[in-house]
Protein backbone atom coordinates (compact mmCIF):
# COMPACT_ATOMS: atom_id res chain seq x y z
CA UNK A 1 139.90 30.22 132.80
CA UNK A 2 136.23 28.97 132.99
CA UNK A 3 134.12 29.49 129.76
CA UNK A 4 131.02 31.11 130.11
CA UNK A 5 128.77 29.33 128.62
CA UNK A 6 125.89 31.22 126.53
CA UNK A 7 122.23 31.26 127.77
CA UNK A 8 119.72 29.42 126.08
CA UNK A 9 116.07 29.79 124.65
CA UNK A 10 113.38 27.89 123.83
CA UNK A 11 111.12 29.14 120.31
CA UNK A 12 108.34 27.63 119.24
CA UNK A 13 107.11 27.67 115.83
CA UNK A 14 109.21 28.51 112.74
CA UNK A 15 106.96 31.21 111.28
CA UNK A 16 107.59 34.62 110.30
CA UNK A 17 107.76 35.68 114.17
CA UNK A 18 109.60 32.69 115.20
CA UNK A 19 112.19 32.80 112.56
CA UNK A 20 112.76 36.77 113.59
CA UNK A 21 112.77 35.78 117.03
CA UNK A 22 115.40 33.56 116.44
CA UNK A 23 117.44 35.24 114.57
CA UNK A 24 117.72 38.32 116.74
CA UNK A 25 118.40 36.28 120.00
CA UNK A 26 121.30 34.44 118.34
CA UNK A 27 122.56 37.67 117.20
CA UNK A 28 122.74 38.60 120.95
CA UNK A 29 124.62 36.02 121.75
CA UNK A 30 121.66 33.56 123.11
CA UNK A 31 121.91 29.80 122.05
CA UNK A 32 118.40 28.92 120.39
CA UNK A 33 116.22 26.14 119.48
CA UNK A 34 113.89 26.54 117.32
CA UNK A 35 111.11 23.91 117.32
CA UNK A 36 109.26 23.20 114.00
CA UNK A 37 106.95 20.71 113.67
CA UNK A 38 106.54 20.62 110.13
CA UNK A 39 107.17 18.29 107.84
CA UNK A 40 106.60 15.84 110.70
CA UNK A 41 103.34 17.07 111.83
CA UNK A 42 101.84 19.45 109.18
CA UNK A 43 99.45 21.88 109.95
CA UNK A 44 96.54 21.11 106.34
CA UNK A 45 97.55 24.86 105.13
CA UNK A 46 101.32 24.94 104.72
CA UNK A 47 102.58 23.28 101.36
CA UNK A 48 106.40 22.89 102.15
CA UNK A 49 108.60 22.58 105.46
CA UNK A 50 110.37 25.44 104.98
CA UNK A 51 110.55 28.37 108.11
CA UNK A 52 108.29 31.37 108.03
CA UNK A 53 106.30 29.87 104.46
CA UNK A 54 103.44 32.46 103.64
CA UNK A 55 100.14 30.48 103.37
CA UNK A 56 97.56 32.92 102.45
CA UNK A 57 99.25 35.78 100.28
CA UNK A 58 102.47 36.80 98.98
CA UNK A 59 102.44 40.98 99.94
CA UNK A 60 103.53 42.62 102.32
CA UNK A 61 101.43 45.75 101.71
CA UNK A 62 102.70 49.05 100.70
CA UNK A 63 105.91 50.51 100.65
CA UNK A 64 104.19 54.44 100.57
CA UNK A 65 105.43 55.82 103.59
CA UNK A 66 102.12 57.29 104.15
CA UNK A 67 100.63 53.68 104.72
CA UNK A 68 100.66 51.96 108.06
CA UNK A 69 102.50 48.95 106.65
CA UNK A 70 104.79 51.67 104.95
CA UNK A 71 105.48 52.59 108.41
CA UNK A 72 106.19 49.49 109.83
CA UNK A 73 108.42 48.20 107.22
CA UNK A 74 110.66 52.08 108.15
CA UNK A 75 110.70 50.80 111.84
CA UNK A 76 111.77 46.93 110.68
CA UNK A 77 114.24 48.79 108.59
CA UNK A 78 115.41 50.67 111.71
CA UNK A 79 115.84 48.01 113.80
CA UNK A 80 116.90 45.62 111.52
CA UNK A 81 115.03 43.20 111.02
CA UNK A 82 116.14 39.70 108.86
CA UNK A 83 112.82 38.95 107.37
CA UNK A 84 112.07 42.42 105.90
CA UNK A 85 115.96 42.56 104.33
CA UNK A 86 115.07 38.86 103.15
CA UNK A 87 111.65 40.04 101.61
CA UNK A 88 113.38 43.13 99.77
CA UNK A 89 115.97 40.99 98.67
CA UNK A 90 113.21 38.58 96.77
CA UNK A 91 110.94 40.70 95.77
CA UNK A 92 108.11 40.95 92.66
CA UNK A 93 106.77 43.99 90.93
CA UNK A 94 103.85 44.38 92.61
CA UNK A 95 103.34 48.69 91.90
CA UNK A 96 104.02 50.46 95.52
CA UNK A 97 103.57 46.96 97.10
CA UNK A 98 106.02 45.19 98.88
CA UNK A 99 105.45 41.19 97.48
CA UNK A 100 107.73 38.54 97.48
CA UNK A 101 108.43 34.93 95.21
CA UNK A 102 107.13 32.95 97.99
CA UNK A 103 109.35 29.98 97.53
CA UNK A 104 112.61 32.35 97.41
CA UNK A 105 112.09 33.80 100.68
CA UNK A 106 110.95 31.36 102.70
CA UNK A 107 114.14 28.64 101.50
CA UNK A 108 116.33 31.58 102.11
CA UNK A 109 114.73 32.78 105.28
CA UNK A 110 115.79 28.45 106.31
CA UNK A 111 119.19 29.11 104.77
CA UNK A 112 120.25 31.78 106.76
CA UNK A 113 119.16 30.45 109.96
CA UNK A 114 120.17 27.03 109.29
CA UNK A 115 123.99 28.40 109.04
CA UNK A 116 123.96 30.48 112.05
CA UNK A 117 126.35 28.81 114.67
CA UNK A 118 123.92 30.10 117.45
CA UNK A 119 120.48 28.32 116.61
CA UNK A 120 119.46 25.11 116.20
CA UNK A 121 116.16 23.86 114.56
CA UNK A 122 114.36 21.05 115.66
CA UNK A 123 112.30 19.25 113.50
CA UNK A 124 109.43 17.76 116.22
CA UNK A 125 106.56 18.87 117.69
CA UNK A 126 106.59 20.98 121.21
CA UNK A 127 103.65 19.51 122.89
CA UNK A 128 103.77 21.46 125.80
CA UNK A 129 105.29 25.29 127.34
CA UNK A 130 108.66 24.33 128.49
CA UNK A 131 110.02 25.37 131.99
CA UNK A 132 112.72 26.96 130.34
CA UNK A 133 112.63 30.40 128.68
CA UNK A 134 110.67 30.33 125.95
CA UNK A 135 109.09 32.44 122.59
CA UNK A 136 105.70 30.85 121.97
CA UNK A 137 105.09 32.30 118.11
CA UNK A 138 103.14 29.03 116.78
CA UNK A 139 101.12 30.62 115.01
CA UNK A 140 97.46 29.94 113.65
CA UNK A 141 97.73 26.50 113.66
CA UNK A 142 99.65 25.75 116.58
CA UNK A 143 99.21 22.19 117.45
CA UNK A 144 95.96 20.30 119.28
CA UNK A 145 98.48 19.42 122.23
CA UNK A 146 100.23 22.52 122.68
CA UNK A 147 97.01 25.08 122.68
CA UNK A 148 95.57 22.71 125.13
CA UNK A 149 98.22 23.38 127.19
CA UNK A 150 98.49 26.89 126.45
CA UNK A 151 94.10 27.27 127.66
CA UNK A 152 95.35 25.58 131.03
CA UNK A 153 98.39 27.97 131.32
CA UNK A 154 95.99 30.79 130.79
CA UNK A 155 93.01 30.16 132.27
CA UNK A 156 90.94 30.86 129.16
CA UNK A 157 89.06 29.15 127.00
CA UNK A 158 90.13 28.75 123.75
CA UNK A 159 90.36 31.48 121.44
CA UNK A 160 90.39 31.12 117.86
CA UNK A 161 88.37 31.94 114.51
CA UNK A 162 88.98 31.35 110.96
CA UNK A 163 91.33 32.30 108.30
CA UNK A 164 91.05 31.30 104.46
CA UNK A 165 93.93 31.85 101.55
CA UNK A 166 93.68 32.36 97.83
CA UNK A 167 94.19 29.87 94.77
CA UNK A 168 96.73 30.41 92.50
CA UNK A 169 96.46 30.59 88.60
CA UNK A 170 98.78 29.06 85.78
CA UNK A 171 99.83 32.63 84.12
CA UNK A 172 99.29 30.73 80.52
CA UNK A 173 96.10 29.92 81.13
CA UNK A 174 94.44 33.42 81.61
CA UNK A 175 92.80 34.92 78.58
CA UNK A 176 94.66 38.12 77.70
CA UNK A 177 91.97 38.95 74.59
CA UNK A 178 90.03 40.18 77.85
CA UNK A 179 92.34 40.35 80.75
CA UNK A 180 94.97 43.20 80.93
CA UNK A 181 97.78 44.45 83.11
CA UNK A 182 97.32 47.79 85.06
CA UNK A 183 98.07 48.95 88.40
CA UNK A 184 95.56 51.00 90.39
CA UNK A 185 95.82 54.42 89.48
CA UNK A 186 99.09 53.85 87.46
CA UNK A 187 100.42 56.39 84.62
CA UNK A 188 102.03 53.50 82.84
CA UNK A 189 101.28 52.07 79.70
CA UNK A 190 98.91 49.26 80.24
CA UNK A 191 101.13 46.67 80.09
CA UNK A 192 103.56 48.06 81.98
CA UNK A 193 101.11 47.22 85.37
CA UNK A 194 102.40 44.99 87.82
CA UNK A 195 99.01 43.07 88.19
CA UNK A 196 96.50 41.06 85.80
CA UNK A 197 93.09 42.62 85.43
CA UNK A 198 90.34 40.77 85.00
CA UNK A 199 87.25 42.76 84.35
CA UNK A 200 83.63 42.76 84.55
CA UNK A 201 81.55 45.33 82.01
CA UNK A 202 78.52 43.72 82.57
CA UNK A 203 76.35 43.79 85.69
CA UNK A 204 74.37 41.25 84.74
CA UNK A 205 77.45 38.63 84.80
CA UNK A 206 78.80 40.60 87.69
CA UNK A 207 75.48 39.53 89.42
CA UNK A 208 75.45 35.82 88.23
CA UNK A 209 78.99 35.59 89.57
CA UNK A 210 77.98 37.11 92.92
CA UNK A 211 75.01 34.37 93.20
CA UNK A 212 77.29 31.46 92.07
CA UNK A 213 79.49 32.54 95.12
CA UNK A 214 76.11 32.74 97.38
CA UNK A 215 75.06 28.96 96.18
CA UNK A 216 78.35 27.20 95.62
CA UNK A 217 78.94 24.01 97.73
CA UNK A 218 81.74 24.95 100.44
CA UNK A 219 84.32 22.58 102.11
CA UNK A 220 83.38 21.29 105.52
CA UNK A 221 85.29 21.84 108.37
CA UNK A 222 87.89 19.06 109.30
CA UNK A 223 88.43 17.99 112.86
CA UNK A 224 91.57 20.09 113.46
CA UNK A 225 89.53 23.16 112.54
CA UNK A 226 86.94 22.17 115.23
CA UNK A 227 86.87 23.79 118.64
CA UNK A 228 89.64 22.24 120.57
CA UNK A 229 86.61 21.91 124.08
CA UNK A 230 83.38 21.48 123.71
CA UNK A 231 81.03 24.05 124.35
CA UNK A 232 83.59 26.44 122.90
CA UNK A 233 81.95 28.94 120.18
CA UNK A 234 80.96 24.94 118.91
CA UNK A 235 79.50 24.57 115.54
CA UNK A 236 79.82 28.90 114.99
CA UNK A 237 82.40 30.00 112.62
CA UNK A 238 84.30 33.68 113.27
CA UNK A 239 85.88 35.04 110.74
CA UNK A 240 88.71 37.72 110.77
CA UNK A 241 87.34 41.02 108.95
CA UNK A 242 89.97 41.59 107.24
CA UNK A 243 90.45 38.05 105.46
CA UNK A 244 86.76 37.03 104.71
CA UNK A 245 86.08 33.78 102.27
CA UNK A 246 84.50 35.91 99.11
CA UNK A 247 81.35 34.03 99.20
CA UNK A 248 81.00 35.05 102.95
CA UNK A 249 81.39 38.92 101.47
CA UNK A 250 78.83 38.07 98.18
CA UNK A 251 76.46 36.97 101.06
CA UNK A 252 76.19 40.72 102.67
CA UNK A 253 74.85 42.21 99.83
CA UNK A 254 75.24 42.40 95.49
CA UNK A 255 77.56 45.17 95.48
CA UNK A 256 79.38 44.24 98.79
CA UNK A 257 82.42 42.21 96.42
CA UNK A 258 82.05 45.61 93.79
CA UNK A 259 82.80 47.98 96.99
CA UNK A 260 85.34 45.26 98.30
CA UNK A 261 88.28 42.92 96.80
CA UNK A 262 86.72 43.60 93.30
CA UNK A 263 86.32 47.55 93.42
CA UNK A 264 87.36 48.86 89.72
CA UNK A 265 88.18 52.23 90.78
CA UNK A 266 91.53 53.40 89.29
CA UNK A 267 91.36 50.45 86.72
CA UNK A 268 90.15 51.24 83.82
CA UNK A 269 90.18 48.88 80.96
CA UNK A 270 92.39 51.16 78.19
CA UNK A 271 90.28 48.94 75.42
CA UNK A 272 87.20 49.89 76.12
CA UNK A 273 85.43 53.25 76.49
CA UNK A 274 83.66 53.02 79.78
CA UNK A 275 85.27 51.90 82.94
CA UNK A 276 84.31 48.67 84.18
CA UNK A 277 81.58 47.54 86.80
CA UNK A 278 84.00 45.03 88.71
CA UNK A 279 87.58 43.88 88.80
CA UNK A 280 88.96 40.51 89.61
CA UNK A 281 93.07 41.78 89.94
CA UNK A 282 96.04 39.06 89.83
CA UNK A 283 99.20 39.28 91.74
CA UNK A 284 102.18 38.03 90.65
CA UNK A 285 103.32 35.46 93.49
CA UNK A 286 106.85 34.17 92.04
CA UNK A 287 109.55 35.20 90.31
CA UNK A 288 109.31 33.32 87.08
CA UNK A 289 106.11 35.31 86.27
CA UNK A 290 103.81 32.11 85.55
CA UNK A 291 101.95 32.30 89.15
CA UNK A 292 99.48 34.43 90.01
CA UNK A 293 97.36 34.66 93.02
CA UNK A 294 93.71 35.77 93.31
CA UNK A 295 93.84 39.15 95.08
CA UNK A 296 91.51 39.22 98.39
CA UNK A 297 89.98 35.68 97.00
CA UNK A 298 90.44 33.79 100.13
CA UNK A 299 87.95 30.86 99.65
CA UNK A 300 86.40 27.66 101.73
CA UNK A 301 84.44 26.57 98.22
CA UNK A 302 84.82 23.00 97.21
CA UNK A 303 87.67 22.33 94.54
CA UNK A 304 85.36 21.25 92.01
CA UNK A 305 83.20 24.70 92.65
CA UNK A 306 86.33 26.69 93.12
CA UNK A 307 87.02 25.70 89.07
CA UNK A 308 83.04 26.10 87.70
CA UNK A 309 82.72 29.42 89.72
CA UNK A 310 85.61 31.34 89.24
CA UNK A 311 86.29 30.22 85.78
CA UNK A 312 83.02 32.67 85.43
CA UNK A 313 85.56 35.52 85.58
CA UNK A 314 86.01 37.69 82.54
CA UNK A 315 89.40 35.92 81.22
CA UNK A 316 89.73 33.01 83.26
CA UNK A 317 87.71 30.98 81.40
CA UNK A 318 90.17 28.37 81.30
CA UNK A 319 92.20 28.98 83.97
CA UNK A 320 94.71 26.04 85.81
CA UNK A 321 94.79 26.37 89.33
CA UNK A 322 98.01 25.35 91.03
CA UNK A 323 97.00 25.79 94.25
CA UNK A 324 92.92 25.60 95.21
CA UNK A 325 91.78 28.30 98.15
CA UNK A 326 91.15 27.15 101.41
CA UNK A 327 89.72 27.84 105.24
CA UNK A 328 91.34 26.87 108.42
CA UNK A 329 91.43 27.74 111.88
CA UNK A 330 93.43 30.57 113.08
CA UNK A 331 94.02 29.98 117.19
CA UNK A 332 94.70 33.71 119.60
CA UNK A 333 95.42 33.72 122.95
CA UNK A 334 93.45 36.22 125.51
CA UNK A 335 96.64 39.08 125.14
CA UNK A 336 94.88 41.31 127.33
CA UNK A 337 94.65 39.57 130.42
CA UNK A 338 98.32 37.43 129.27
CA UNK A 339 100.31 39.76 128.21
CA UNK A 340 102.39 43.29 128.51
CA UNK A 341 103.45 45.58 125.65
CA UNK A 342 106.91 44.06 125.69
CA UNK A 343 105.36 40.53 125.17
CA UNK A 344 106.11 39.22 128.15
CA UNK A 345 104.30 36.79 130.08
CA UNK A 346 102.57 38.66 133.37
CA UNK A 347 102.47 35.57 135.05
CA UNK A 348 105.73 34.54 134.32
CA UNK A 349 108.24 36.12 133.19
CA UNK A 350 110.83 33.74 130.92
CA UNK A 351 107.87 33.19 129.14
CA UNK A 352 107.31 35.47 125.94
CA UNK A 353 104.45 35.13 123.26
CA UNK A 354 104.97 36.53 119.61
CA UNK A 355 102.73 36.75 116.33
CA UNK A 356 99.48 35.55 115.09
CA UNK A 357 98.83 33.95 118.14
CA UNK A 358 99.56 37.42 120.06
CA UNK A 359 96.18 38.70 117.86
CA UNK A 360 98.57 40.86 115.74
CA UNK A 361 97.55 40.28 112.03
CA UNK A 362 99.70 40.34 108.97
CA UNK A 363 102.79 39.37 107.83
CA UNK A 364 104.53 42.71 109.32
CA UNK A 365 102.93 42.34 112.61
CA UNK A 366 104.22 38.79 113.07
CA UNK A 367 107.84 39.70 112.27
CA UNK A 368 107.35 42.70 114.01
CA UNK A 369 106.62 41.11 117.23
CA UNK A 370 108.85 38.43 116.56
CA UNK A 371 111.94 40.60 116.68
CA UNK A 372 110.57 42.92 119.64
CA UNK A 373 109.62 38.93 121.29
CA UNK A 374 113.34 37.78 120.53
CA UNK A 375 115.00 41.20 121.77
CA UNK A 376 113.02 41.04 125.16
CA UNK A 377 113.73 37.82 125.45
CA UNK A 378 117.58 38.31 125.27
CA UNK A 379 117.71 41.17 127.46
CA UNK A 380 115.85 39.29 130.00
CA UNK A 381 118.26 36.57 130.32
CA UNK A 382 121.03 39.34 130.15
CA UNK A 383 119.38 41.05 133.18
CA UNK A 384 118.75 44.10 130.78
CA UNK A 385 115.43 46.40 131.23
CA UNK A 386 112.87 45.29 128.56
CA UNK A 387 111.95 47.06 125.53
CA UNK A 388 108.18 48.84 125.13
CA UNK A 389 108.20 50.81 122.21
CA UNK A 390 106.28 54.18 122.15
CA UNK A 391 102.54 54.42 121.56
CA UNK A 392 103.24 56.54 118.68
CA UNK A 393 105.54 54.10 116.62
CA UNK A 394 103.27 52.19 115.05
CA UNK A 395 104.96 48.38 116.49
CA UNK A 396 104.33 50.62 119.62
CA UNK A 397 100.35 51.38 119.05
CA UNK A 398 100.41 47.53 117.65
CA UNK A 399 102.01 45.88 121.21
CA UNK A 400 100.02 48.64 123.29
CA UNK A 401 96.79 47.49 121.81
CA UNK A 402 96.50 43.72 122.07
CA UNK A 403 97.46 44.39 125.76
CA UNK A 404 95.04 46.60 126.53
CA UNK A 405 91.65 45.80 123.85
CA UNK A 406 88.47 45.39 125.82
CA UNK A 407 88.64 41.05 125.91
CA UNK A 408 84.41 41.19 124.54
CA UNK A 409 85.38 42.49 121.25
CA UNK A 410 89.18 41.49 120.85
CA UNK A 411 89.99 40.53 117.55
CA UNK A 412 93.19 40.28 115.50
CA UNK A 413 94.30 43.50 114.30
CA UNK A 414 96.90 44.86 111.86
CA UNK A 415 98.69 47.96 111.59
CA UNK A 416 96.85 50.51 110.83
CA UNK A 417 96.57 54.87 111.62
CA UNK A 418 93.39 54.05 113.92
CA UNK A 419 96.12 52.41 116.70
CA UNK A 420 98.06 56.08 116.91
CA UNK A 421 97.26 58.36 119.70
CA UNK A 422 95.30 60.92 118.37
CA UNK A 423 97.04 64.10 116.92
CA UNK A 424 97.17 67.15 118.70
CA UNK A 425 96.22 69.34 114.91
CA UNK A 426 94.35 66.88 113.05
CA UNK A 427 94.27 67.82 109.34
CA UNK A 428 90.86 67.49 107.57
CA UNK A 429 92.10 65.43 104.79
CA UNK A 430 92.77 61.59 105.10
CA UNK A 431 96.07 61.27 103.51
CA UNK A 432 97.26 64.42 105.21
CA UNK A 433 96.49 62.74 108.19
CA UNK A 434 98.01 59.55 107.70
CA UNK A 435 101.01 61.75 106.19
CA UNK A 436 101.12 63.51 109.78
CA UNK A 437 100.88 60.20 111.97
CA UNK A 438 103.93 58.55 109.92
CA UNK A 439 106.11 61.91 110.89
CA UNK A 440 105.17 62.06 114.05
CA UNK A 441 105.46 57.87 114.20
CA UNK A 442 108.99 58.49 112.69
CA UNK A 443 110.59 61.03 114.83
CA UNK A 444 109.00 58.94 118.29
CA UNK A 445 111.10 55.60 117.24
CA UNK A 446 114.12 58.24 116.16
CA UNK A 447 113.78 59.24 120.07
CA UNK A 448 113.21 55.97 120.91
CA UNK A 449 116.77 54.54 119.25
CA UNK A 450 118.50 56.79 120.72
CA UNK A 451 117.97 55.47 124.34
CA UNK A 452 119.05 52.08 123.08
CA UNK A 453 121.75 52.49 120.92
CA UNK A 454 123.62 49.03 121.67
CA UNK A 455 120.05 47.21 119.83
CA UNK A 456 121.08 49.00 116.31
């Protein structure tokens, strides 16, 4: 009797997307290889050459299921996804945040798809789209060969803008005679608070901090970050809204930082009487408890002015860095015109696109798409109907809008209550709101399971 022989698939990039991808394709029976270029070709942002590393932060967002990353994590959970039951399974206190000890999750993310008998990962660089079905999830930095090849498969010109992540602090070296632990809005003793607090009473230092920012000599671009054809957005620099370099925010205005990554509300300082002008908060980014990471303190500064400026913070005086911020560039394809809410290709369709460079943004977006990329992709090949989740799940709202954003103003996005159709009773109050869009989000991808049942 004649063996058949299992289909195979082509993924691109060892991210968070690609590593779901891969996962749930070889679960499905698909043989997979997974390209990563790293450690051979690295990328100037990732550190190590394990799959789906996290570069700029270490949370996931919340775990409230009033939150739009609250309800994306309920559908991962749902549909089971590896990378969210690899993220609970290393995870820090971080209060109702979901983070994770980077180092655990991303060698145990490698682990588990190094030993599954279905994929196979390739450590080279995939200069160009294969001819073969293929997951293109390369992420921000996908190589200088490959996007070129990508803009001709397209037709558009480049897309791309830039992305910055946060240093990380030596635990020891923070100053604790003015620092203290407290979660926002937490009714635990103060040192019971998952995050490091570092505050500002003054104004007037708050102010000389926000200048220093302002003035401080920044890292020039390097030629990878460049625009990959001239004439291309050339010499501008776009920045994603939600991960702005803090001295691009301390440049919009003296209390834009205070109304921003450095609000104080819900931290009060239980030493001293009135509450604080600014707060600089600390996450705790590994297990061991002796890294912490700058919360929203992406940076492009120079190392040297990374260490003079922020040592200005209340209690970091003397702080060790163990890992310097950074900028680089963060590379989109035109979704819209490319693309349809199941991730497939338009133009083709054994060609499928997932994560960052899809214009979803976030860690949960690129797993999410990832493991909707890696379904569709199976069922393809299996002559199955694709999956398009509803526009009321939020994965659904997420897929449905970088399909169909107006191309002038298309920018990457994360999961958020603003994607949801609107509701047909709107309560006045936000969180009531938000409260009514994760039902109503819940019982749609209930519904939605139910016509699939062989994917759960």
């Amino acid at each position: 009797m004649t063996q058949i022989k299992p289909q195979e698939l082509t993924i691109i990039g060892g991210g968070l997307a690609g590593s779901e991808a891969a996962w749930q394709a070889a679960e499905r029976g698909l043989r997979v290889r997974l390209y990563e270029m790293r450690p051979n070709l690295p990328t100037g942002a990732h550190i190590s050459a394990d799959l789906a590393e996290l570069v700029c932060s270490n949370s996931l967002g919340s775990n409230l299921p009033d939150r739009a990353s609250g309800v994306l994590k309920g559908e991962l959970r749902s549909l089971r996804s590896l990378l969210l039951e690899i993220a609970e399974a290393t995870a820090l206190p971080a209060g109702t945040a979901l983070a994770v000890d980077r180092q655990r999750f991303a060698a145990e993310v490698t682990r588990r798809l190094a030993a599954h008998p279905n994929i196979e990962i390739i450590r080279q660089e995939m200069p160009a789209i294969p001819q073969t079905p293929t997951i293109i999830a390369s992420g921000p930095l996908t190589s200088t060969r490959l996007s070129q090849d990508i803009a001709r498969f397209s037709g558009e010109a480049q897309l791309y803008f830039f992305d910055a992540i946060a240093p990380i602090i030596e635990a020891s070296s923070i100053d604790f005679s003015i620092a203290y632990r407290g979660s926002r809005w937490s009714e635990s003793e103060p040192d019971e608070g998952d995050y490091i607090n570092c505050p500002f009473h003054a104004r007037a230092d708050y102010l000389a901090f926000v200048e220093a920012l302002r003035t401080a000599e920044r890292i020039p671009l390097k030629e990878f970050e460049l625009p990959l054809e001239s004439g291309v957005r050339a010499g501008a620099e776009t920045y994603f809204e939600g991960c702005l370099p803090v001295e691009i925010i301390a440049r919009r205005g003296d209390k834009a930082l205070a109304y921003g990554p450095m609000r104080p509300v819900g931290l009060a300082d239980p030493r001293v009487p009135r509450p604080p002008y600014a707060v600089v908060q600390l996450r705790q980014d590994n297990l061991a408890g002796n890294l912490y990471n700058m919360v929203g303190f992406q940076t492009n500064l120079t190392f040297p002015e990374q260490r003079r400026v922020l040592r200005m913070i209340p209690g970091l005086q003397n702080a060790e860095f163990l890992r310097y911020g950074q900028m680089h560039r963060n590379t989109f394809i035109a979704s819209p015109r490319l693309l349809h809410p199941s991730l497939q290709s338009n133009t083709r369709p054994d060609l499928f696109f997932a994560g960052q460079i899809t214009g979803v943004e976030g860690y949960l977006g690129n797993i999410a798409t990832g493991l909707l990329a890696g379904r569709n992709a199976s069922r393809y090949l299996q002559s199955q109907p694709l999956l398009e989740l509803p526009r009321q799940t939020m994965l659904g709202a997420l897929c449905w809008y970088i399909t169909h954003a107006n191309l002038k103003d298309f920018q990457p996005m994360k999961a958020n209550f603003g994607l949801l159709p609107p509701l047909e009773s709107s309560p006045r109050g936000k969180r009531e709101r938000a409260a009514a869009h994760a039902e109503k989000a819940s019982q749609a991808m209930k519904m939605f399971l139910q016509t699939i049942p062989g994917e759960i």
